[in-house]
Every structure is written in structure tokens, then in C-alpha cells.
C-alpha atoms as a PDB file:
ATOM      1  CA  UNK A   1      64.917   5.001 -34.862  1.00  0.00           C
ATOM      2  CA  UNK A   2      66.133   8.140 -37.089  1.00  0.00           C
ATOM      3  CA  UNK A   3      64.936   8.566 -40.424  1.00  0.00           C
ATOM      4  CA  UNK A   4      67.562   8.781 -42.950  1.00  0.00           C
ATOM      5  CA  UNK A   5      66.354  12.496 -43.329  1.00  0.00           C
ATOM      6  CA  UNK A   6      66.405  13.349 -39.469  1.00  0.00           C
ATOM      7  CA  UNK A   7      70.116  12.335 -39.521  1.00  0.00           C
ATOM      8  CA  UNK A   8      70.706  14.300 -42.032  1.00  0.00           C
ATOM      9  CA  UNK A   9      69.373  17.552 -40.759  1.00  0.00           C
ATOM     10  CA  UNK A  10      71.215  16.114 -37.168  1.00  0.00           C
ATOM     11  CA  UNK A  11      74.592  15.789 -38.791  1.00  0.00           C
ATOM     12  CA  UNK A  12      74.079  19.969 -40.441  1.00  0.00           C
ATOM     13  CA  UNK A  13      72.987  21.078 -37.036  1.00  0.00           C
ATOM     14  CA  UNK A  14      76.344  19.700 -35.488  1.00  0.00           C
ATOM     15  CA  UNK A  15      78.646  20.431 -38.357  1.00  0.00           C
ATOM     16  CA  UNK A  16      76.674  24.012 -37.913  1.00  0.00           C
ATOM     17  CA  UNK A  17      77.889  23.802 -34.555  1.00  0.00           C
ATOM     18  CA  UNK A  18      81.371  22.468 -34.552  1.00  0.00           C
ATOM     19  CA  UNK A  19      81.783  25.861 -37.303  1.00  0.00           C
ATOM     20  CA  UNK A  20      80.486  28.166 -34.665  1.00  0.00           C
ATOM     21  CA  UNK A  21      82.508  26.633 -31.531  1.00  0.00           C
ATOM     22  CA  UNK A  22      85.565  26.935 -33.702  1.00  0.00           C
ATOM     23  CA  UNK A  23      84.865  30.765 -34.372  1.00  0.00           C
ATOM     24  CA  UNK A  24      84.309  30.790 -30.818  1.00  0.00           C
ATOM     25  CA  UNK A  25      87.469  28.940 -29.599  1.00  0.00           C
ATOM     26  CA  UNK A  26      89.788  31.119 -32.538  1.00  0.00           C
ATOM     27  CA  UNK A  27      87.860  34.591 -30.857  1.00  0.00           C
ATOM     28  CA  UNK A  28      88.859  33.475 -27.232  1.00  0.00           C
ATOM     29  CA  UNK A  29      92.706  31.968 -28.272  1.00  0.00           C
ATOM     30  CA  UNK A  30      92.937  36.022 -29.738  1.00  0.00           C
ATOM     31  CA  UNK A  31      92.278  37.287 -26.977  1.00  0.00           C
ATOM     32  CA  UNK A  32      94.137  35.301 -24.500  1.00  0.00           C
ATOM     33  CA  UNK A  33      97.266  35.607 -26.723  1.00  0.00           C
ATOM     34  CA  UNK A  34      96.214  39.359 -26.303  1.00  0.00           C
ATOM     35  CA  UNK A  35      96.002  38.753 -22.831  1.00  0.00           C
ATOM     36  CA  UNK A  36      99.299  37.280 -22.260  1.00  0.00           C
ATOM     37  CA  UNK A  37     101.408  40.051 -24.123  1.00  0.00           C
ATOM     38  CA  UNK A  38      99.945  42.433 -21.627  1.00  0.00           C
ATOM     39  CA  UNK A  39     100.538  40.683 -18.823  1.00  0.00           C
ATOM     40  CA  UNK A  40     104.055  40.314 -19.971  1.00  0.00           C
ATOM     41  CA  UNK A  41     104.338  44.506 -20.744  1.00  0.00           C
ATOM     42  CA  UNK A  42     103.260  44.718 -16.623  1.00  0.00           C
ATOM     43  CA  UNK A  43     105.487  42.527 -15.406  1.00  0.00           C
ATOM     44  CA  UNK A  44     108.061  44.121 -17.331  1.00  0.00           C
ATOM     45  CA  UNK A  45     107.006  47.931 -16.377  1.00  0.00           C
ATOM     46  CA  UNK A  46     106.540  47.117 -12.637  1.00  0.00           C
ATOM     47  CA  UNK A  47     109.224  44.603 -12.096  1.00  0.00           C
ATOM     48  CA  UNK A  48     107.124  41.914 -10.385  1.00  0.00           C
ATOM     49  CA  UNK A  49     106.937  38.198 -10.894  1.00  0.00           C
ATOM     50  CA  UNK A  50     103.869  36.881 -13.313  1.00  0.00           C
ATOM     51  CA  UNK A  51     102.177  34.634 -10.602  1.00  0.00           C
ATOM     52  CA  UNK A  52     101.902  37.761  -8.402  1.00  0.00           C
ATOM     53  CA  UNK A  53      99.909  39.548 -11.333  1.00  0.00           C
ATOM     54  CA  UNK A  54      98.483  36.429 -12.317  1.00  0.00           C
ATOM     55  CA  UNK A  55      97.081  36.081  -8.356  1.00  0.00           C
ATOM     56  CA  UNK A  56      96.066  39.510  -8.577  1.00  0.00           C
ATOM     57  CA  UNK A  57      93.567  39.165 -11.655  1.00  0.00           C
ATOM     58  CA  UNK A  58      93.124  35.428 -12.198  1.00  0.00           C
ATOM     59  CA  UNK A  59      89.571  33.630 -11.396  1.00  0.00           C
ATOM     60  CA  UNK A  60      87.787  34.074  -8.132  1.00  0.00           C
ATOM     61  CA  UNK A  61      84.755  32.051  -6.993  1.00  0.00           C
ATOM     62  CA  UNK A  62      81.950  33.268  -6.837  1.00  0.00           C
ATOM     63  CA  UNK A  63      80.760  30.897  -4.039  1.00  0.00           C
ATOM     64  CA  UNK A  64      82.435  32.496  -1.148  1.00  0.00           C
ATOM     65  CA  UNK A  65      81.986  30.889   2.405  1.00  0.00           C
ATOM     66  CA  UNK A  66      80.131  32.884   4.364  1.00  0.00           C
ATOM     67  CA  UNK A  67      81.279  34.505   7.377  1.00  0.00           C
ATOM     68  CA  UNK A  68      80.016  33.644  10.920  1.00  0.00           C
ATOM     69  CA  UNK A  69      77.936  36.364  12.405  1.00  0.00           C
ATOM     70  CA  UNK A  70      79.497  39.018  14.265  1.00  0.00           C
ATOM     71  CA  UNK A  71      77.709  40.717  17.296  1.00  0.00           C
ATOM     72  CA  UNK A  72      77.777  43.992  15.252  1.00  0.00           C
ATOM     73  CA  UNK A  73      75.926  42.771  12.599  1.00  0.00           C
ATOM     74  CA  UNK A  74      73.356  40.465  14.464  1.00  0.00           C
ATOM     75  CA  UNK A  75      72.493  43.898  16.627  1.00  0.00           C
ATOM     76  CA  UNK A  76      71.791  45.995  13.378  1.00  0.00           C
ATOM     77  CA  UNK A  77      69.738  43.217  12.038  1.00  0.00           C
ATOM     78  CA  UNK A  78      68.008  43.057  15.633  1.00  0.00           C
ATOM     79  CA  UNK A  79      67.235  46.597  15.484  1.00  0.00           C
ATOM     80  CA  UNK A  80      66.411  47.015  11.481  1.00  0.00           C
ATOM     81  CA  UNK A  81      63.798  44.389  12.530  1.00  0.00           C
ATOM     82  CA  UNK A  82      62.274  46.229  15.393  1.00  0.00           C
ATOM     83  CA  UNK A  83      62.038  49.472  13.657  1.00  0.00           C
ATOM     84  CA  UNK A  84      61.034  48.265   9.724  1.00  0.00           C
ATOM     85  CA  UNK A  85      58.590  45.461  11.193  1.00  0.00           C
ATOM     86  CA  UNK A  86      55.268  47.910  10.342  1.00  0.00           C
ATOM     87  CA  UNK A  87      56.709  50.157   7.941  1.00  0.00           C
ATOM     88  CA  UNK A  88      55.972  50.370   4.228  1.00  0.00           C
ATOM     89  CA  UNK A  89      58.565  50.231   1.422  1.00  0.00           C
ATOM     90  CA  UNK A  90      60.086  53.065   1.262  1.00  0.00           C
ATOM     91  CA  UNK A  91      59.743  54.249   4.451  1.00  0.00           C
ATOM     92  CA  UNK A  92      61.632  51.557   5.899  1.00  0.00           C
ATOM     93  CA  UNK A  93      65.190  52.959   8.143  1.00  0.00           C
ATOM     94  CA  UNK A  94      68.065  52.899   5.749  1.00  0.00           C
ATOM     95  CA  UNK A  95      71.239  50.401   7.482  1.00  0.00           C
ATOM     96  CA  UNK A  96      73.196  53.802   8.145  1.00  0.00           C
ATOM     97  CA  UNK A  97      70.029  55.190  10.260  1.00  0.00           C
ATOM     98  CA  UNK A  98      69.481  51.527  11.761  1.00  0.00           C
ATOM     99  CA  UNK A  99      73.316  51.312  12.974  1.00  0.00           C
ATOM    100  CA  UNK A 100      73.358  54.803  14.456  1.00  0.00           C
ATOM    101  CA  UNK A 101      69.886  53.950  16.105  1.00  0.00           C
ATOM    102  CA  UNK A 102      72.227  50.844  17.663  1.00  0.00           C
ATOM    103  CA  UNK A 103      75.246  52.869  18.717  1.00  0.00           C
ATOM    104  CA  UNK A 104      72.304  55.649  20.162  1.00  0.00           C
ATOM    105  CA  UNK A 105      70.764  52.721  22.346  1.00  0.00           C
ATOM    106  CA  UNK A 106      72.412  51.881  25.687  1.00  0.00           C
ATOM    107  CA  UNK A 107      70.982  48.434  26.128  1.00  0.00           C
ATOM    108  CA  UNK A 108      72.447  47.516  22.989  1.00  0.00           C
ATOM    109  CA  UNK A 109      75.830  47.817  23.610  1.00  0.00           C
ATOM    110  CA  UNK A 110      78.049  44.964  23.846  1.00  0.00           C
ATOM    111  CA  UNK A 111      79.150  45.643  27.440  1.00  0.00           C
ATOM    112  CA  UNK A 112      75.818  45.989  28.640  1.00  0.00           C
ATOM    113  CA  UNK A 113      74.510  42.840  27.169  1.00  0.00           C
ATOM    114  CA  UNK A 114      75.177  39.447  28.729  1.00  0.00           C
ATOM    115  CA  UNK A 115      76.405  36.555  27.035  1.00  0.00           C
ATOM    116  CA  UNK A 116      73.180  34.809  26.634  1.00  0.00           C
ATOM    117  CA  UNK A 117      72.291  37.698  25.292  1.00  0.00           C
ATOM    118  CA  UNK A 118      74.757  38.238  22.596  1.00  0.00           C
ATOM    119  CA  UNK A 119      74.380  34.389  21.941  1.00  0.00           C
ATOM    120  CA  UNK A 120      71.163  35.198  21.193  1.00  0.00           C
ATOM    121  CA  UNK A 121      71.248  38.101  19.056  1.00  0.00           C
ATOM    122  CA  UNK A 122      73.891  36.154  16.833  1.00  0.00           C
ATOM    123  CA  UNK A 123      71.422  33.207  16.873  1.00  0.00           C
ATOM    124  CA  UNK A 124      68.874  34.948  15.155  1.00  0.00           C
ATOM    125  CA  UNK A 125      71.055  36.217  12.737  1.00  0.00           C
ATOM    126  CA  UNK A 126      72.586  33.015  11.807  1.00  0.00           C
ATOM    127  CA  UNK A 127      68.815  31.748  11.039  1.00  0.00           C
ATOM    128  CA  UNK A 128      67.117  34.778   8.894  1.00  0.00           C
ATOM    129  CA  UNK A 129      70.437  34.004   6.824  1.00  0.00           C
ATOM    130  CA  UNK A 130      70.012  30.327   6.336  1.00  0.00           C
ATOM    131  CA  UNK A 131      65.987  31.005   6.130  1.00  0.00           C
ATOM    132  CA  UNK A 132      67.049  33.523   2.996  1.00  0.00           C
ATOM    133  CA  UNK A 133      69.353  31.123   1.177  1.00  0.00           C
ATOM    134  CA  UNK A 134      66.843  27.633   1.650  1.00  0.00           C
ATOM    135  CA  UNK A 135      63.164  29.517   2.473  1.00  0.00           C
ATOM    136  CA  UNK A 136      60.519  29.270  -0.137  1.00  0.00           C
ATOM    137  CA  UNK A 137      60.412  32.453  -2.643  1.00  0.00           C
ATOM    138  CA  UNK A 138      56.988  34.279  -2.796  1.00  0.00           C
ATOM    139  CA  UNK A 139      56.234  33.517  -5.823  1.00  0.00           C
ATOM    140  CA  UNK A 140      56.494  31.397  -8.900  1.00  0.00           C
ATOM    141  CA  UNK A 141      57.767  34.860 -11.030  1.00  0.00           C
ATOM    142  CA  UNK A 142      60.566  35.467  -7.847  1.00  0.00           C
ATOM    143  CA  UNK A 143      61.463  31.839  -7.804  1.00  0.00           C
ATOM    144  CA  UNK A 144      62.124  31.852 -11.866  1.00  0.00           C
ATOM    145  CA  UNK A 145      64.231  34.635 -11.402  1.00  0.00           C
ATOM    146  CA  UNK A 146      66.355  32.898  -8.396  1.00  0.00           C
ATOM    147  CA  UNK A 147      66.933  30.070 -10.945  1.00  0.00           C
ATOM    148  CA  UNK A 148      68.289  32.565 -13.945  1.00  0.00           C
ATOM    149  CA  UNK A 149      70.888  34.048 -11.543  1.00  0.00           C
ATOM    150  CA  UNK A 150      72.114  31.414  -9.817  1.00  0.00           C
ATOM    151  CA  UNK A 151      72.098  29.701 -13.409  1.00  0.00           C
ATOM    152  CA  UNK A 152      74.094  32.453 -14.640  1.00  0.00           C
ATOM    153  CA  UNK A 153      76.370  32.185 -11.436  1.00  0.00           C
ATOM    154  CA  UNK A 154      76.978  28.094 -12.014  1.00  0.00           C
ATOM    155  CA  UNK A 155      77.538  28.851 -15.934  1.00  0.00           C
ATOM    156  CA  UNK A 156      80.555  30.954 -14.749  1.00  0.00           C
ATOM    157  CA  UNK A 157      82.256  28.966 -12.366  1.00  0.00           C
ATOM    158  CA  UNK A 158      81.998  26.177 -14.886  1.00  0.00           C
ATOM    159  CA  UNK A 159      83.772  28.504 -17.179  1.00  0.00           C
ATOM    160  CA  UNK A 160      86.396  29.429 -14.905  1.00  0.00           C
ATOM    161  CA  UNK A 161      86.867  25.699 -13.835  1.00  0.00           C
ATOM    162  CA  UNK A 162      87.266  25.042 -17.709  1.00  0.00           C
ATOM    163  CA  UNK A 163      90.059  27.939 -18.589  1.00  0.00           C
ATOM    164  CA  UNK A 164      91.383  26.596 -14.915  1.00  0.00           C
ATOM    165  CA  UNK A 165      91.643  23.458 -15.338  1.00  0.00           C
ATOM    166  CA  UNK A 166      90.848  22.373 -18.477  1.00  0.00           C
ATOM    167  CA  UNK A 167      87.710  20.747 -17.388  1.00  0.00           C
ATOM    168  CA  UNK A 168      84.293  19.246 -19.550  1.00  0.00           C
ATOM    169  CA  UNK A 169      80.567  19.804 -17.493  1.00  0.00           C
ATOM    170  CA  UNK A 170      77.042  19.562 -19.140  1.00  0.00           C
ATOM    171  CA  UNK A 171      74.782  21.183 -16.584  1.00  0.00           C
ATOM    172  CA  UNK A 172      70.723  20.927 -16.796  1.00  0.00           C
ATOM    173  CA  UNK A 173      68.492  23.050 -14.962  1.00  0.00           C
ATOM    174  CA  UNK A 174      64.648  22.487 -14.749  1.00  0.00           C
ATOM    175  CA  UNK A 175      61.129  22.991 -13.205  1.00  0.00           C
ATOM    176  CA  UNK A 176      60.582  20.679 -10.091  1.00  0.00           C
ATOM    177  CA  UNK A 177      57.182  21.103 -10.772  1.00  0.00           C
ATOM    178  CA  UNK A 178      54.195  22.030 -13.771  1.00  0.00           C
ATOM    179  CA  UNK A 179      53.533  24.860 -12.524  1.00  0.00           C
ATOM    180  CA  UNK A 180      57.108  26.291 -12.067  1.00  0.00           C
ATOM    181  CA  UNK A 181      57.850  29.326 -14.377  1.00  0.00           C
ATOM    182  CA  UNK A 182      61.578  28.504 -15.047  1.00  0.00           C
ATOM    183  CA  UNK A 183      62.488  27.849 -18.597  1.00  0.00           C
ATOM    184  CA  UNK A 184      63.887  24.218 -18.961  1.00  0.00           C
ATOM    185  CA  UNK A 185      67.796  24.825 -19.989  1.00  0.00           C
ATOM    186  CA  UNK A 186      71.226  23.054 -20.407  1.00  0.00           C
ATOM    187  CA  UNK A 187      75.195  23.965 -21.012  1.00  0.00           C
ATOM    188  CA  UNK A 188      78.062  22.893 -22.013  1.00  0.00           C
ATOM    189  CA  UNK A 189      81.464  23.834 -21.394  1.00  0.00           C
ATOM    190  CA  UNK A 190      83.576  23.648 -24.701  1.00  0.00           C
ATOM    191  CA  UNK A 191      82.237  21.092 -26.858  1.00  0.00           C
ATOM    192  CA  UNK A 192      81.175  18.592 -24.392  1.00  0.00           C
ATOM    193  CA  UNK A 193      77.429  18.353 -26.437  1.00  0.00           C
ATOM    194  CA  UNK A 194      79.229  16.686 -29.094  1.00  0.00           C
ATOM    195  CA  UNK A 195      79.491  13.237 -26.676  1.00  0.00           C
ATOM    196  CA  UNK A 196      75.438  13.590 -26.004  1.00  0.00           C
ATOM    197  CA  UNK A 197      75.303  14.085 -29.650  1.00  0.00           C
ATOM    198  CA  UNK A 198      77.747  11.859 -31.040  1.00  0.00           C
ATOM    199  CA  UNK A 199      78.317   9.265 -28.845  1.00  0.00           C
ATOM    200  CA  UNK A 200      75.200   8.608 -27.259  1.00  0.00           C
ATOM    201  CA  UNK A 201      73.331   9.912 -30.108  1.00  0.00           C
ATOM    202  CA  UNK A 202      70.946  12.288 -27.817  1.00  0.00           C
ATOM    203  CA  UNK A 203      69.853  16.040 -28.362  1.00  0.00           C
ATOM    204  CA  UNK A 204      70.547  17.932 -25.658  1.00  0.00           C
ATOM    205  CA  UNK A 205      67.359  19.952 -26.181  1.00  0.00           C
ATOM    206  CA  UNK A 206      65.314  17.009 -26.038  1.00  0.00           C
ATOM    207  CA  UNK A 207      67.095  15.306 -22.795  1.00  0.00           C
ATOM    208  CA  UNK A 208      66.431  18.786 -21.144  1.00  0.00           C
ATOM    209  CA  UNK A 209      62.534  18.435 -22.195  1.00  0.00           C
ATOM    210  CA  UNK A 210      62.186  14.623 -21.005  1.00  0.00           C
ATOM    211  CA  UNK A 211      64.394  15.752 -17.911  1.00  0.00           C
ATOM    212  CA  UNK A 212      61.705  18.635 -16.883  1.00  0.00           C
ATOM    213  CA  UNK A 213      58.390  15.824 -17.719  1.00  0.00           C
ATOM    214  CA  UNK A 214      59.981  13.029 -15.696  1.00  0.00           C
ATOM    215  CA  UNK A 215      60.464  15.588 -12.791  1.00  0.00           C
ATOM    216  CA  UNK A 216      56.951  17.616 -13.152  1.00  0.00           C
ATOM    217  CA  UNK A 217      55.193  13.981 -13.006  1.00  0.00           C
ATOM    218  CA  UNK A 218      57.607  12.290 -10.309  1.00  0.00           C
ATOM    219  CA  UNK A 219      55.799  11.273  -7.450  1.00  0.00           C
ATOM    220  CA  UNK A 220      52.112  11.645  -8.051  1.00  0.00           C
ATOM    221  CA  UNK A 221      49.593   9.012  -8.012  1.00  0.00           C
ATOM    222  CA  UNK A 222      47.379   8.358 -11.127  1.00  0.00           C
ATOM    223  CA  UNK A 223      44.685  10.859 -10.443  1.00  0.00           C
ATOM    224  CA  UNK A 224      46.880  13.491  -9.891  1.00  0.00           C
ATOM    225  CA  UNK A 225      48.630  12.938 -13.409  1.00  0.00           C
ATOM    226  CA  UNK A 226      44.997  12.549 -14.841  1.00  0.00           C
ATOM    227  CA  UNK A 227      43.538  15.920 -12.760  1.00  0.00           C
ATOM    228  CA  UNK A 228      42.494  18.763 -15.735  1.00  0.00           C
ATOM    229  CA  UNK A 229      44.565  21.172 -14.417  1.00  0.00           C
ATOM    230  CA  UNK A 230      47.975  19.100 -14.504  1.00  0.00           C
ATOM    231  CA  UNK A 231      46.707  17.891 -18.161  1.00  0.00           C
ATOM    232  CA  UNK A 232      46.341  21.648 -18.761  1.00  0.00           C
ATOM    233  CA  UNK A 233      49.902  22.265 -17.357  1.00  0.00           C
ATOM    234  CA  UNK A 234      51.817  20.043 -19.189  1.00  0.00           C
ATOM    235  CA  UNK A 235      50.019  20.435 -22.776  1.00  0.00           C
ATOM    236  CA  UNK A 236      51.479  24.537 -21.953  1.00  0.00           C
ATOM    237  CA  UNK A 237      54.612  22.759 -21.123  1.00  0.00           C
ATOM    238  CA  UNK A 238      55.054  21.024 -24.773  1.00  0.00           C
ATOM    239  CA  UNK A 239      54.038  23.699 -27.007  1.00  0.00           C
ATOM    240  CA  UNK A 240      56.039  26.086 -25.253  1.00  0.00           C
ATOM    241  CA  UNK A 241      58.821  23.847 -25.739  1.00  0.00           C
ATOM    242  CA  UNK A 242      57.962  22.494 -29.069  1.00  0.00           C
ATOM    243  CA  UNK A 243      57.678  26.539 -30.213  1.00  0.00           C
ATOM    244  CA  UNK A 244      61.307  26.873 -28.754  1.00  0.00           C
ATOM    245  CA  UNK A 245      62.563  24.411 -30.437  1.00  0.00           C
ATOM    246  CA  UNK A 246      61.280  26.132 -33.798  1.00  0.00           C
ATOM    247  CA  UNK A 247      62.982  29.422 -32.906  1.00  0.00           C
ATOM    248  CA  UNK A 248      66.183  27.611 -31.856  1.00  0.00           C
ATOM    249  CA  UNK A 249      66.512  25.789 -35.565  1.00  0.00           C
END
């Protein structure tokens, strides 16, 4: 249960918010009103219809489906691996060098190979690519930085989907385990934190925090939630996120 004085700072956080989403939506209405008188001066200077401009610079995904391997490809990969495998950074073959190495090399070339060959060569293509989207990262440090880009990819497409289609998300992204480096985080397209807010009377903040400790402590037994170092871990875990939460108000 609130106090009467933690609704009271709740309700000037969200009128402090509804005052800077307003700013926000008045800023983007500008400029789409901007937007839409120069669409309308190119339609009129080149004498085209406004879906065909419209086609030309609306949205595109960002999630594009990827291509099956060609035979090209899979034998420049084949041969980048064969001549990189024991060379430092740096010194590695750039892809121009690699592909003329390919064109240079007669038992590469497509009419000298044999279709269990090429079959091959496109095989092991097809699984360094599916082993680079779903493998393991090195490191906690690369892994943090694999979730703040394809954060910042997913916080775009939701934007795109909104000006679209007119749509509402709330997306939450957080650590799968203590020790992951990834900063617990949430948005919201337009003012969809208002429902958390003001219908079911949650911060989104806080949902985000209880979010990452229910996930960080899902599926281990009682010793392993006891052990020092995950008490050590998640005591890191609160003050950084209590200390956020101080800079954030």
C-alpha cells in the first residue's frame, strides 16, 4: 500500500510525464506536417503519384530475411577460412584478396566441383551463419553490447509499427542471469506507460527490476540462491539499480 505521500510524488512524476510526451507528440506533428508539404512540392515538381514517393521513402524493416547461400559466397567463406585460420588480426586476407584467391584456384570453380561438393560448401555456410546469429558471445562485455543494438534495432521497428499503424508495445529487456552485464531496461511506444501506471498502478522501473530478480534466481535450487557469490551478485544488482533510480528522479 502507497503512502499518501508516495502518491503524491507518483501523480508529479506522471503529470511530469504526460507534459514532456505532449512536447514530444507537438515536436513530431511539426515535423510531419513539415513532412507532408514536401512531399506534396515533389509530387508536384516531378509529376508522380504520392504512394510512389511515399514507397520510395516510407519505413523499411530492419529484419530482412536472409538470403539462402549462394555457391559464390559459400566458396569465399571456404577459402577466407583456409587462409585467415592462423593469422593474426590484421594480417588476416581482406574479402577482395580472398575472392581473387577463389577465382585464381582451379579446383574451386564451379564447373570443376561436383554437386556434393557444392552442397557441401553451401552447407557450411548456411551453419557459421546460423552459429553467428544463436552461438554464445565471448564474453559478458560482447554479449551486453549484442543486447544494446539489437535493443536499439526492436525500439525502431516498434516505432515504425506505431507511425504505421498506429500501434501501443511496452517492451522489457533484461539479464538472464546475475552475472550478465546488460542494464535492465523497458519502452514504450507513445504513452502506453500511462496503463502500467494508471491502470494497474505499477512503475515501469520497478516491474523492469522485479522482472531481471525473478529471472537471475529462476531455476536454482536453495544453495545456489544462498552461495556468497550469487548473494554478492545480486546485492551489486540492487544498488546499481536503486542508484539509477536516484539519477532517473
Amino acid at each position: 500500500t502507497l503512502t499518501e505521500a508516495q502518491k503524491a510524488s507518483r501523480a508529479i512524476k506522471s503529470a511530469k510525464r504526460r507534459e514532456e510526451e505532449n512536447a514530444l507528440n507537438e515536436s513530431i506533428k511539426t515535423y510531419l506536417e513539415e513532412q507532408g508539404k514536401k512531399l506534396r512540392e515533389i509530387v508536384l515538381k516531378h509529376n508522380v503519384s504520392e504512394d510512389r514517393i511515399k514507397n520510395l521513402v516510407g519505413y523499411h524493416t530492419h529484419y530482412k530475411k536472409m538470403r539462402a547461400p549462394q555457391l559464390k559466397n559459400a566458396l569465399v567463406h571456404a577459402k577466407a577460412q583456409e587462409v585467415n585460420a592462423d593469422l593474426a588480426p590484421g594480417s588476416k586476407y581482406t574479402m577482395a584478396e580472398v575472392r581473387g584467391m577463389v577465382d585464381n584456384d582451379l579446383m574451386m570453380q564451379p564447373h570443376n566441383l561436383t554437386r556434393e561438393e557444392k552442397a557441401a560448401y553451401i552447407a557450411n555456410l548456411a551453419e557459421h551463419r546460423v552459429l553467428k546469429i544463436s552461438g554464445s558471445r565471448a564474453n559478458n562485455i560482447a554479449a551486453a553490447w549484442d543486447v544494446l543494438a539489437t535493443t536499439d534495432r526492436v525500439r525502431q521497428e516498434l516505432d515504425g509499427l506505431r507511425n504505421r499503424c498506429g500501434t501501443y508495445a511496452t517492451l522489457f529487456v533484461i539479464g538472464g542471469h546475475v552475472n550478465n552485464q546488460a542494464q535492465a531496461t523497458w519502452y514504450t511506444t507513445d504513452d502506453s506507460s500511462h496503463f502500467w501506471e494508471d491502470i494497474l498502478n505499477l512503475v515501469l522501473d520497478d516491474v523492469a527490476c522485479q522482472y531481471e530478480q525473478w529471472s537471475c534466481s529462476k531455476g536454482q535450487n536453495i544453495i545456489e540462491c544462498d552461495s556468497l557469490k550469487n548473494m554478492q551478485s545480486q546485492v551489486a544488482k540492487y544498488i546499481l539499480n536503486g542508484l539509477r533510480r536516484c539519477i532517473l528522479t
